[in-house]
PDB file of N, CA and C in Angstrom:
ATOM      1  N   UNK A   1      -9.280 -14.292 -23.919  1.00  0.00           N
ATOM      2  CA  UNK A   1      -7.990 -14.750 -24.390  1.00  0.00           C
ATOM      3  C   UNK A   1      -7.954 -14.723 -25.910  1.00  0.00           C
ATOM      4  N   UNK A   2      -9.256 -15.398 -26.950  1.00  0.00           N
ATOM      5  CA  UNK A   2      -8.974 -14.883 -27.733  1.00  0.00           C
ATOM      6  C   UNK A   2      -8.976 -14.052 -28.333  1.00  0.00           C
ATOM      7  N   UNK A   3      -9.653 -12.607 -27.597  1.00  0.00           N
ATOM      8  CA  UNK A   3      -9.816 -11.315 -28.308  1.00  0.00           C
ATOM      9  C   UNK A   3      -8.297 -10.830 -28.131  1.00  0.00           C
ATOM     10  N   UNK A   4      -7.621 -11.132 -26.831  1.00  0.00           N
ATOM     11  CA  UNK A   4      -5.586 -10.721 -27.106  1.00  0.00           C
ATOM     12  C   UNK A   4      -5.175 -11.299 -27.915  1.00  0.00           C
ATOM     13  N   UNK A   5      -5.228 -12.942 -28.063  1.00  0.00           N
ATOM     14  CA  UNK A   5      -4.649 -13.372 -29.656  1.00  0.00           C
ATOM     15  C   UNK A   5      -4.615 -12.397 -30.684  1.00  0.00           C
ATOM     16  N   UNK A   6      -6.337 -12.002 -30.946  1.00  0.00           N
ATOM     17  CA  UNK A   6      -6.343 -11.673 -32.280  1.00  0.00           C
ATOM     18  C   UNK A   6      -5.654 -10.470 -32.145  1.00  0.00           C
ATOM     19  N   UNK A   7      -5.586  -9.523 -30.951  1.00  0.00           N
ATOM     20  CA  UNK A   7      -4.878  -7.897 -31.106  1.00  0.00           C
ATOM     21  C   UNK A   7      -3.337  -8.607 -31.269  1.00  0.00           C
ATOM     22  N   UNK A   8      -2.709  -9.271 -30.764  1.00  0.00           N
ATOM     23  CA  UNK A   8      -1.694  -9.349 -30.862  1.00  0.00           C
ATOM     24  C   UNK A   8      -1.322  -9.850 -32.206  1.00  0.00           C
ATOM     25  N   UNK A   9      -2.229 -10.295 -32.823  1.00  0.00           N
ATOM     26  CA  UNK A   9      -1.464 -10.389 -34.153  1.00  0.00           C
ATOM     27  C   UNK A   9      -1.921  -9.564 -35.042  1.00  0.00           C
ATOM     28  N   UNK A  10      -2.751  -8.667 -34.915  1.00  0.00           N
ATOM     29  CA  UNK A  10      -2.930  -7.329 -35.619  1.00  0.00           C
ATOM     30  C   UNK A  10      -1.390  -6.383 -35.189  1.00  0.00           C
ATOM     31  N   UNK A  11      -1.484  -6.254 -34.248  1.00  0.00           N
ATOM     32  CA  UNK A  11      -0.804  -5.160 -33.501  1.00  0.00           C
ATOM     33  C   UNK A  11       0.660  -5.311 -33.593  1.00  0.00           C
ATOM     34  N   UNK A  12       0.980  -6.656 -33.418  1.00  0.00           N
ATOM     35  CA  UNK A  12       2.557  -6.698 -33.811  1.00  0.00           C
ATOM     36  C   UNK A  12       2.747  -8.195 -34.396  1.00  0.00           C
ATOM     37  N   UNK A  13       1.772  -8.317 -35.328  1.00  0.00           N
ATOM     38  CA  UNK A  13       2.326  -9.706 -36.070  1.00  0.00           C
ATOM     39  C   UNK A  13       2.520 -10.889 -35.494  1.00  0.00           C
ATOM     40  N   UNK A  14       2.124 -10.912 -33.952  1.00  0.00           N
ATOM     41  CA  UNK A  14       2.249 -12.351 -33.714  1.00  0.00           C
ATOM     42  C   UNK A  14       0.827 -13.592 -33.967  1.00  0.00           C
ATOM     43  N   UNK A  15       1.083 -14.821 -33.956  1.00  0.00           N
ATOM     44  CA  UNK A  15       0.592 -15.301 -34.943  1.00  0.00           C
ATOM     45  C   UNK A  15       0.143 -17.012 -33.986  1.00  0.00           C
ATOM     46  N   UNK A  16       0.732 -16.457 -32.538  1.00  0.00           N
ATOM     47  CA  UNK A  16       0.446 -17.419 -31.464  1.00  0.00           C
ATOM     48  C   UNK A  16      -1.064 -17.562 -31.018  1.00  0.00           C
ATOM     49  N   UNK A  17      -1.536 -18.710 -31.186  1.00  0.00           N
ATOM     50  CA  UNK A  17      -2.863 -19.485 -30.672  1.00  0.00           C
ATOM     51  C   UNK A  17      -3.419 -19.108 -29.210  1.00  0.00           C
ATOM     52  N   UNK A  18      -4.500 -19.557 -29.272  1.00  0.00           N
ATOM     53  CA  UNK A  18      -5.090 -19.159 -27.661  1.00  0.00           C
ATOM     54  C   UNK A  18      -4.220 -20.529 -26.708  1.00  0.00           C
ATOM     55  N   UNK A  19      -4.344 -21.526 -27.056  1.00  0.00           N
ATOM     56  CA  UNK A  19      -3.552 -22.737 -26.592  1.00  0.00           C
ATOM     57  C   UNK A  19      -1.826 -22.567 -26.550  1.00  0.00           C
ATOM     58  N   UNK A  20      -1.497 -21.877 -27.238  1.00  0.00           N
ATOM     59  CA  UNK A  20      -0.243 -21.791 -27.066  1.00  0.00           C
ATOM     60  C   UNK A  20       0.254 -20.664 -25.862  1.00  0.00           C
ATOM     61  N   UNK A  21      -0.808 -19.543 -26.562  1.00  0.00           N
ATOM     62  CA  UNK A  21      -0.219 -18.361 -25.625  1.00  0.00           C
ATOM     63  C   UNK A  21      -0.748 -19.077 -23.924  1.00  0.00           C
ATOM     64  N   UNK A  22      -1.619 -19.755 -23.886  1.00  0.00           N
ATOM     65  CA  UNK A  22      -1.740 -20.432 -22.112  1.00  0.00           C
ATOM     66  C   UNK A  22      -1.415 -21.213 -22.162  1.00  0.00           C
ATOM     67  N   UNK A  23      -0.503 -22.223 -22.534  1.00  0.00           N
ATOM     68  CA  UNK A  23       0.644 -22.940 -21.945  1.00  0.00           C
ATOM     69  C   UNK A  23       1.700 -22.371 -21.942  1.00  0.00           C
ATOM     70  N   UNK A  24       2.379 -21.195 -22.436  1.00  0.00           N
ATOM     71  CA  UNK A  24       3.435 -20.396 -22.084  1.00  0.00           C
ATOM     72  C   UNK A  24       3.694 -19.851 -20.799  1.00  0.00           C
ATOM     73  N   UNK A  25       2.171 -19.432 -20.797  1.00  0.00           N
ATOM     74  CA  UNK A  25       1.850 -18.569 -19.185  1.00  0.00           C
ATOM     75  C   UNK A  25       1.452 -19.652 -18.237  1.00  0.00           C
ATOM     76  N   UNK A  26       1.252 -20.583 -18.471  1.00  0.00           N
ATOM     77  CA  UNK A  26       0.922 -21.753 -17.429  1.00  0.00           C
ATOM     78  C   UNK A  26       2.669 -22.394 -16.910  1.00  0.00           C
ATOM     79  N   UNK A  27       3.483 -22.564 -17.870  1.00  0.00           N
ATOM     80  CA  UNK A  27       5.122 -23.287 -17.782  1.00  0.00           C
ATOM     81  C   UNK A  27       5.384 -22.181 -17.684  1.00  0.00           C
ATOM     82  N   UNK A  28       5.219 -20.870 -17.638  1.00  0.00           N
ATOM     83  CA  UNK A  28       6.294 -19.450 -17.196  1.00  0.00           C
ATOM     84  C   UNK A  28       7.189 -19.757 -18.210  1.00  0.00           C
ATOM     85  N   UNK A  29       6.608 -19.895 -19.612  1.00  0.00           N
ATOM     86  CA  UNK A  29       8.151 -19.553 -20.322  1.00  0.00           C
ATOM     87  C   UNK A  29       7.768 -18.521 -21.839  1.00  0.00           C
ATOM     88  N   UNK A  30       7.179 -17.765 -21.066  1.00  0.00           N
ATOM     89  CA  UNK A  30       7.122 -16.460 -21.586  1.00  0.00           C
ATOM     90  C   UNK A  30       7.994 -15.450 -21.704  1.00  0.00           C
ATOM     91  N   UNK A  31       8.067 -15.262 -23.112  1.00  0.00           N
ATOM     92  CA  UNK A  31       9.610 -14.451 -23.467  1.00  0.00           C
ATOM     93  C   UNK A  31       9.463 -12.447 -22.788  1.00  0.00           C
ATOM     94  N   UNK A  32      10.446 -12.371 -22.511  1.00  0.00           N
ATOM     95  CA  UNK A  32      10.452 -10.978 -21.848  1.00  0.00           C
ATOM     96  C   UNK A  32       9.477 -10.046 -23.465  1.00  0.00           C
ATOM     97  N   UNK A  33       9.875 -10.228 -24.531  1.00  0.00           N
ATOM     98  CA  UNK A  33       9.172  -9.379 -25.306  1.00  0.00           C
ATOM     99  C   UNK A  33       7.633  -9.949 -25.853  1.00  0.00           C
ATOM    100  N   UNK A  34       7.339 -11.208 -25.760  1.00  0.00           N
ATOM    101  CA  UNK A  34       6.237 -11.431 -25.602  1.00  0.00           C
ATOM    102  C   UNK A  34       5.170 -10.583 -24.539  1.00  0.00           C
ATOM    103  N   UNK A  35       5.788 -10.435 -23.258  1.00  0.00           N
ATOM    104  CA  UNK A  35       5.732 -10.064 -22.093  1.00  0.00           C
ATOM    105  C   UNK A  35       5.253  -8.096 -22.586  1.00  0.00           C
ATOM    106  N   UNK A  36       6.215  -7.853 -22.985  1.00  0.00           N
ATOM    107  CA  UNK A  36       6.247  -6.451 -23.280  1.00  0.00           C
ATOM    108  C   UNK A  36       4.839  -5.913 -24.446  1.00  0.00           C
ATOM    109  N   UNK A  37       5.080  -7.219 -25.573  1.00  0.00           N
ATOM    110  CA  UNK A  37       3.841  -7.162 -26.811  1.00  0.00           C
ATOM    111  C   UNK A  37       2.038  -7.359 -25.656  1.00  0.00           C
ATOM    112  N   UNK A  38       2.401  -8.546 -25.323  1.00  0.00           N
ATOM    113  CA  UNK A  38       1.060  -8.677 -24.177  1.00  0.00           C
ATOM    114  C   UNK A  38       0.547  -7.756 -23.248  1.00  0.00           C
ATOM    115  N   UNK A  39       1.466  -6.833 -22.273  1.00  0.00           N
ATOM    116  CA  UNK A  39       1.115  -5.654 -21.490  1.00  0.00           C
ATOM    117  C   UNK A  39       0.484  -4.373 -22.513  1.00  0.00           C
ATOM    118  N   UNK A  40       1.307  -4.791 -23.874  1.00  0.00           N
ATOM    119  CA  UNK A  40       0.552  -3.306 -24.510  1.00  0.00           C
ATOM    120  C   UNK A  40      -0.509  -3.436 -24.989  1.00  0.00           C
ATOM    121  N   UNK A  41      -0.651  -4.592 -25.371  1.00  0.00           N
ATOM    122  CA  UNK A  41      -2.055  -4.686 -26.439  1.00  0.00           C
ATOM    123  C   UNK A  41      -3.633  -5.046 -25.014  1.00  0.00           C
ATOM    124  N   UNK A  42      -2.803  -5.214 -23.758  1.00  0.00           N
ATOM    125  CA  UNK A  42      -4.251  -5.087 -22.515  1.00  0.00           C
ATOM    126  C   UNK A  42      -3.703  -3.401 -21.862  1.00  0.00           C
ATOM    127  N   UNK A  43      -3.007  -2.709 -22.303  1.00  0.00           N
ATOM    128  CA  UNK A  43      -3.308  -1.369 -21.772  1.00  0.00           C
ATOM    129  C   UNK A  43      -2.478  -1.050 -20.686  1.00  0.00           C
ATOM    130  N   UNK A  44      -1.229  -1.793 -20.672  1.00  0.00           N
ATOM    131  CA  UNK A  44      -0.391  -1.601 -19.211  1.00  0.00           C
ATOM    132  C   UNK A  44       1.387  -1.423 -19.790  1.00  0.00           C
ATOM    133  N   UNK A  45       1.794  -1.152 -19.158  1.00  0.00           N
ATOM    134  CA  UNK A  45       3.188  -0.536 -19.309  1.00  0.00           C
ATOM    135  C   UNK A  45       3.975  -1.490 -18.198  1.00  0.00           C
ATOM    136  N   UNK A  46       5.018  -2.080 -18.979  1.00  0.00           N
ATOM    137  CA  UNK A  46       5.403  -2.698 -17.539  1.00  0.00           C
ATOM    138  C   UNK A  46       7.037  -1.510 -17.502  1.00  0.00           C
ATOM    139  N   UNK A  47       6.890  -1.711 -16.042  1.00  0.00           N
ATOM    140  CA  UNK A  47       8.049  -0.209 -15.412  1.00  0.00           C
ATOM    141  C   UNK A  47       8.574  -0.926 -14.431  1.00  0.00           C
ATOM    142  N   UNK A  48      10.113  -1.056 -14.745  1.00  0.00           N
ATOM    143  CA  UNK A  48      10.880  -1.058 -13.663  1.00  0.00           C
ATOM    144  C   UNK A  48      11.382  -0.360 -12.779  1.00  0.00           C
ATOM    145  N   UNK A  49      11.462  -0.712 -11.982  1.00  0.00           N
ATOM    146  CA  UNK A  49      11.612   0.359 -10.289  1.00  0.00           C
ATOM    147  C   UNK A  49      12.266  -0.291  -9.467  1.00  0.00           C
ATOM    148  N   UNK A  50      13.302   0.199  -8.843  1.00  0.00           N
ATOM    149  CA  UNK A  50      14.124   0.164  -7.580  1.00  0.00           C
ATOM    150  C   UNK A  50      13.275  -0.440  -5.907  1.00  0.00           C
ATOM    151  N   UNK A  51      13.352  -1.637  -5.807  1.00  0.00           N
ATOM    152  CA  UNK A  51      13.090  -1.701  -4.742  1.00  0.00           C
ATOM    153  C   UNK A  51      12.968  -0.852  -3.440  1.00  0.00           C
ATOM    154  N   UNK A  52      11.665  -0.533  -2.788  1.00  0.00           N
ATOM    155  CA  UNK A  52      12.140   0.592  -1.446  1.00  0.00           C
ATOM    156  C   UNK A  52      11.564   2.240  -2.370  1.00  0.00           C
ATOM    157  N   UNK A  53      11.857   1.813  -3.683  1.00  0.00           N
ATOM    158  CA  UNK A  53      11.883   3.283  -4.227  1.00  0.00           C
ATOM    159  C   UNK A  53      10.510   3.897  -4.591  1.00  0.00           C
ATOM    160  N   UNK A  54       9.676   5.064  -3.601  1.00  0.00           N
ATOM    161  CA  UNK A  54       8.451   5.601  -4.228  1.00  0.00           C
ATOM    162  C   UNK A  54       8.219   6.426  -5.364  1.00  0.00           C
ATOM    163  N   UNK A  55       7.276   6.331  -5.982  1.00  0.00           N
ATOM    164  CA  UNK A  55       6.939   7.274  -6.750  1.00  0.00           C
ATOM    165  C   UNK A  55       7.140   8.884  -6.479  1.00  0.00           C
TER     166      UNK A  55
END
């Protein structure tokens, strides 16, 4: 957890604590672009898709 802290505030300036960023994710009130900054800096893409709908 704190090796994502520290990328995330290399990577896009955020400046959020190891304690903060897990009580966000613990109360689910994690912002959609937090969300977006966090998937990139662990290596994942988040992709929306159509229910029912395959690749």
């Amino acid at each position: 957890m704190s090796e994502v802290v520290r990328t995330l505030a290399v990577v896009h300036g955020r400046s959020a604590s190891v304690p903060n960023l897990s009580d966000k994710l613990k109360r689910g009130t994690l912002r959609y672009s937090e969300a977006i900054e966090l998937a990139d800096v662990l290596g994942y893409d988040i992709i929306w898709q159509k229910r029912g709908m395959a690749h």
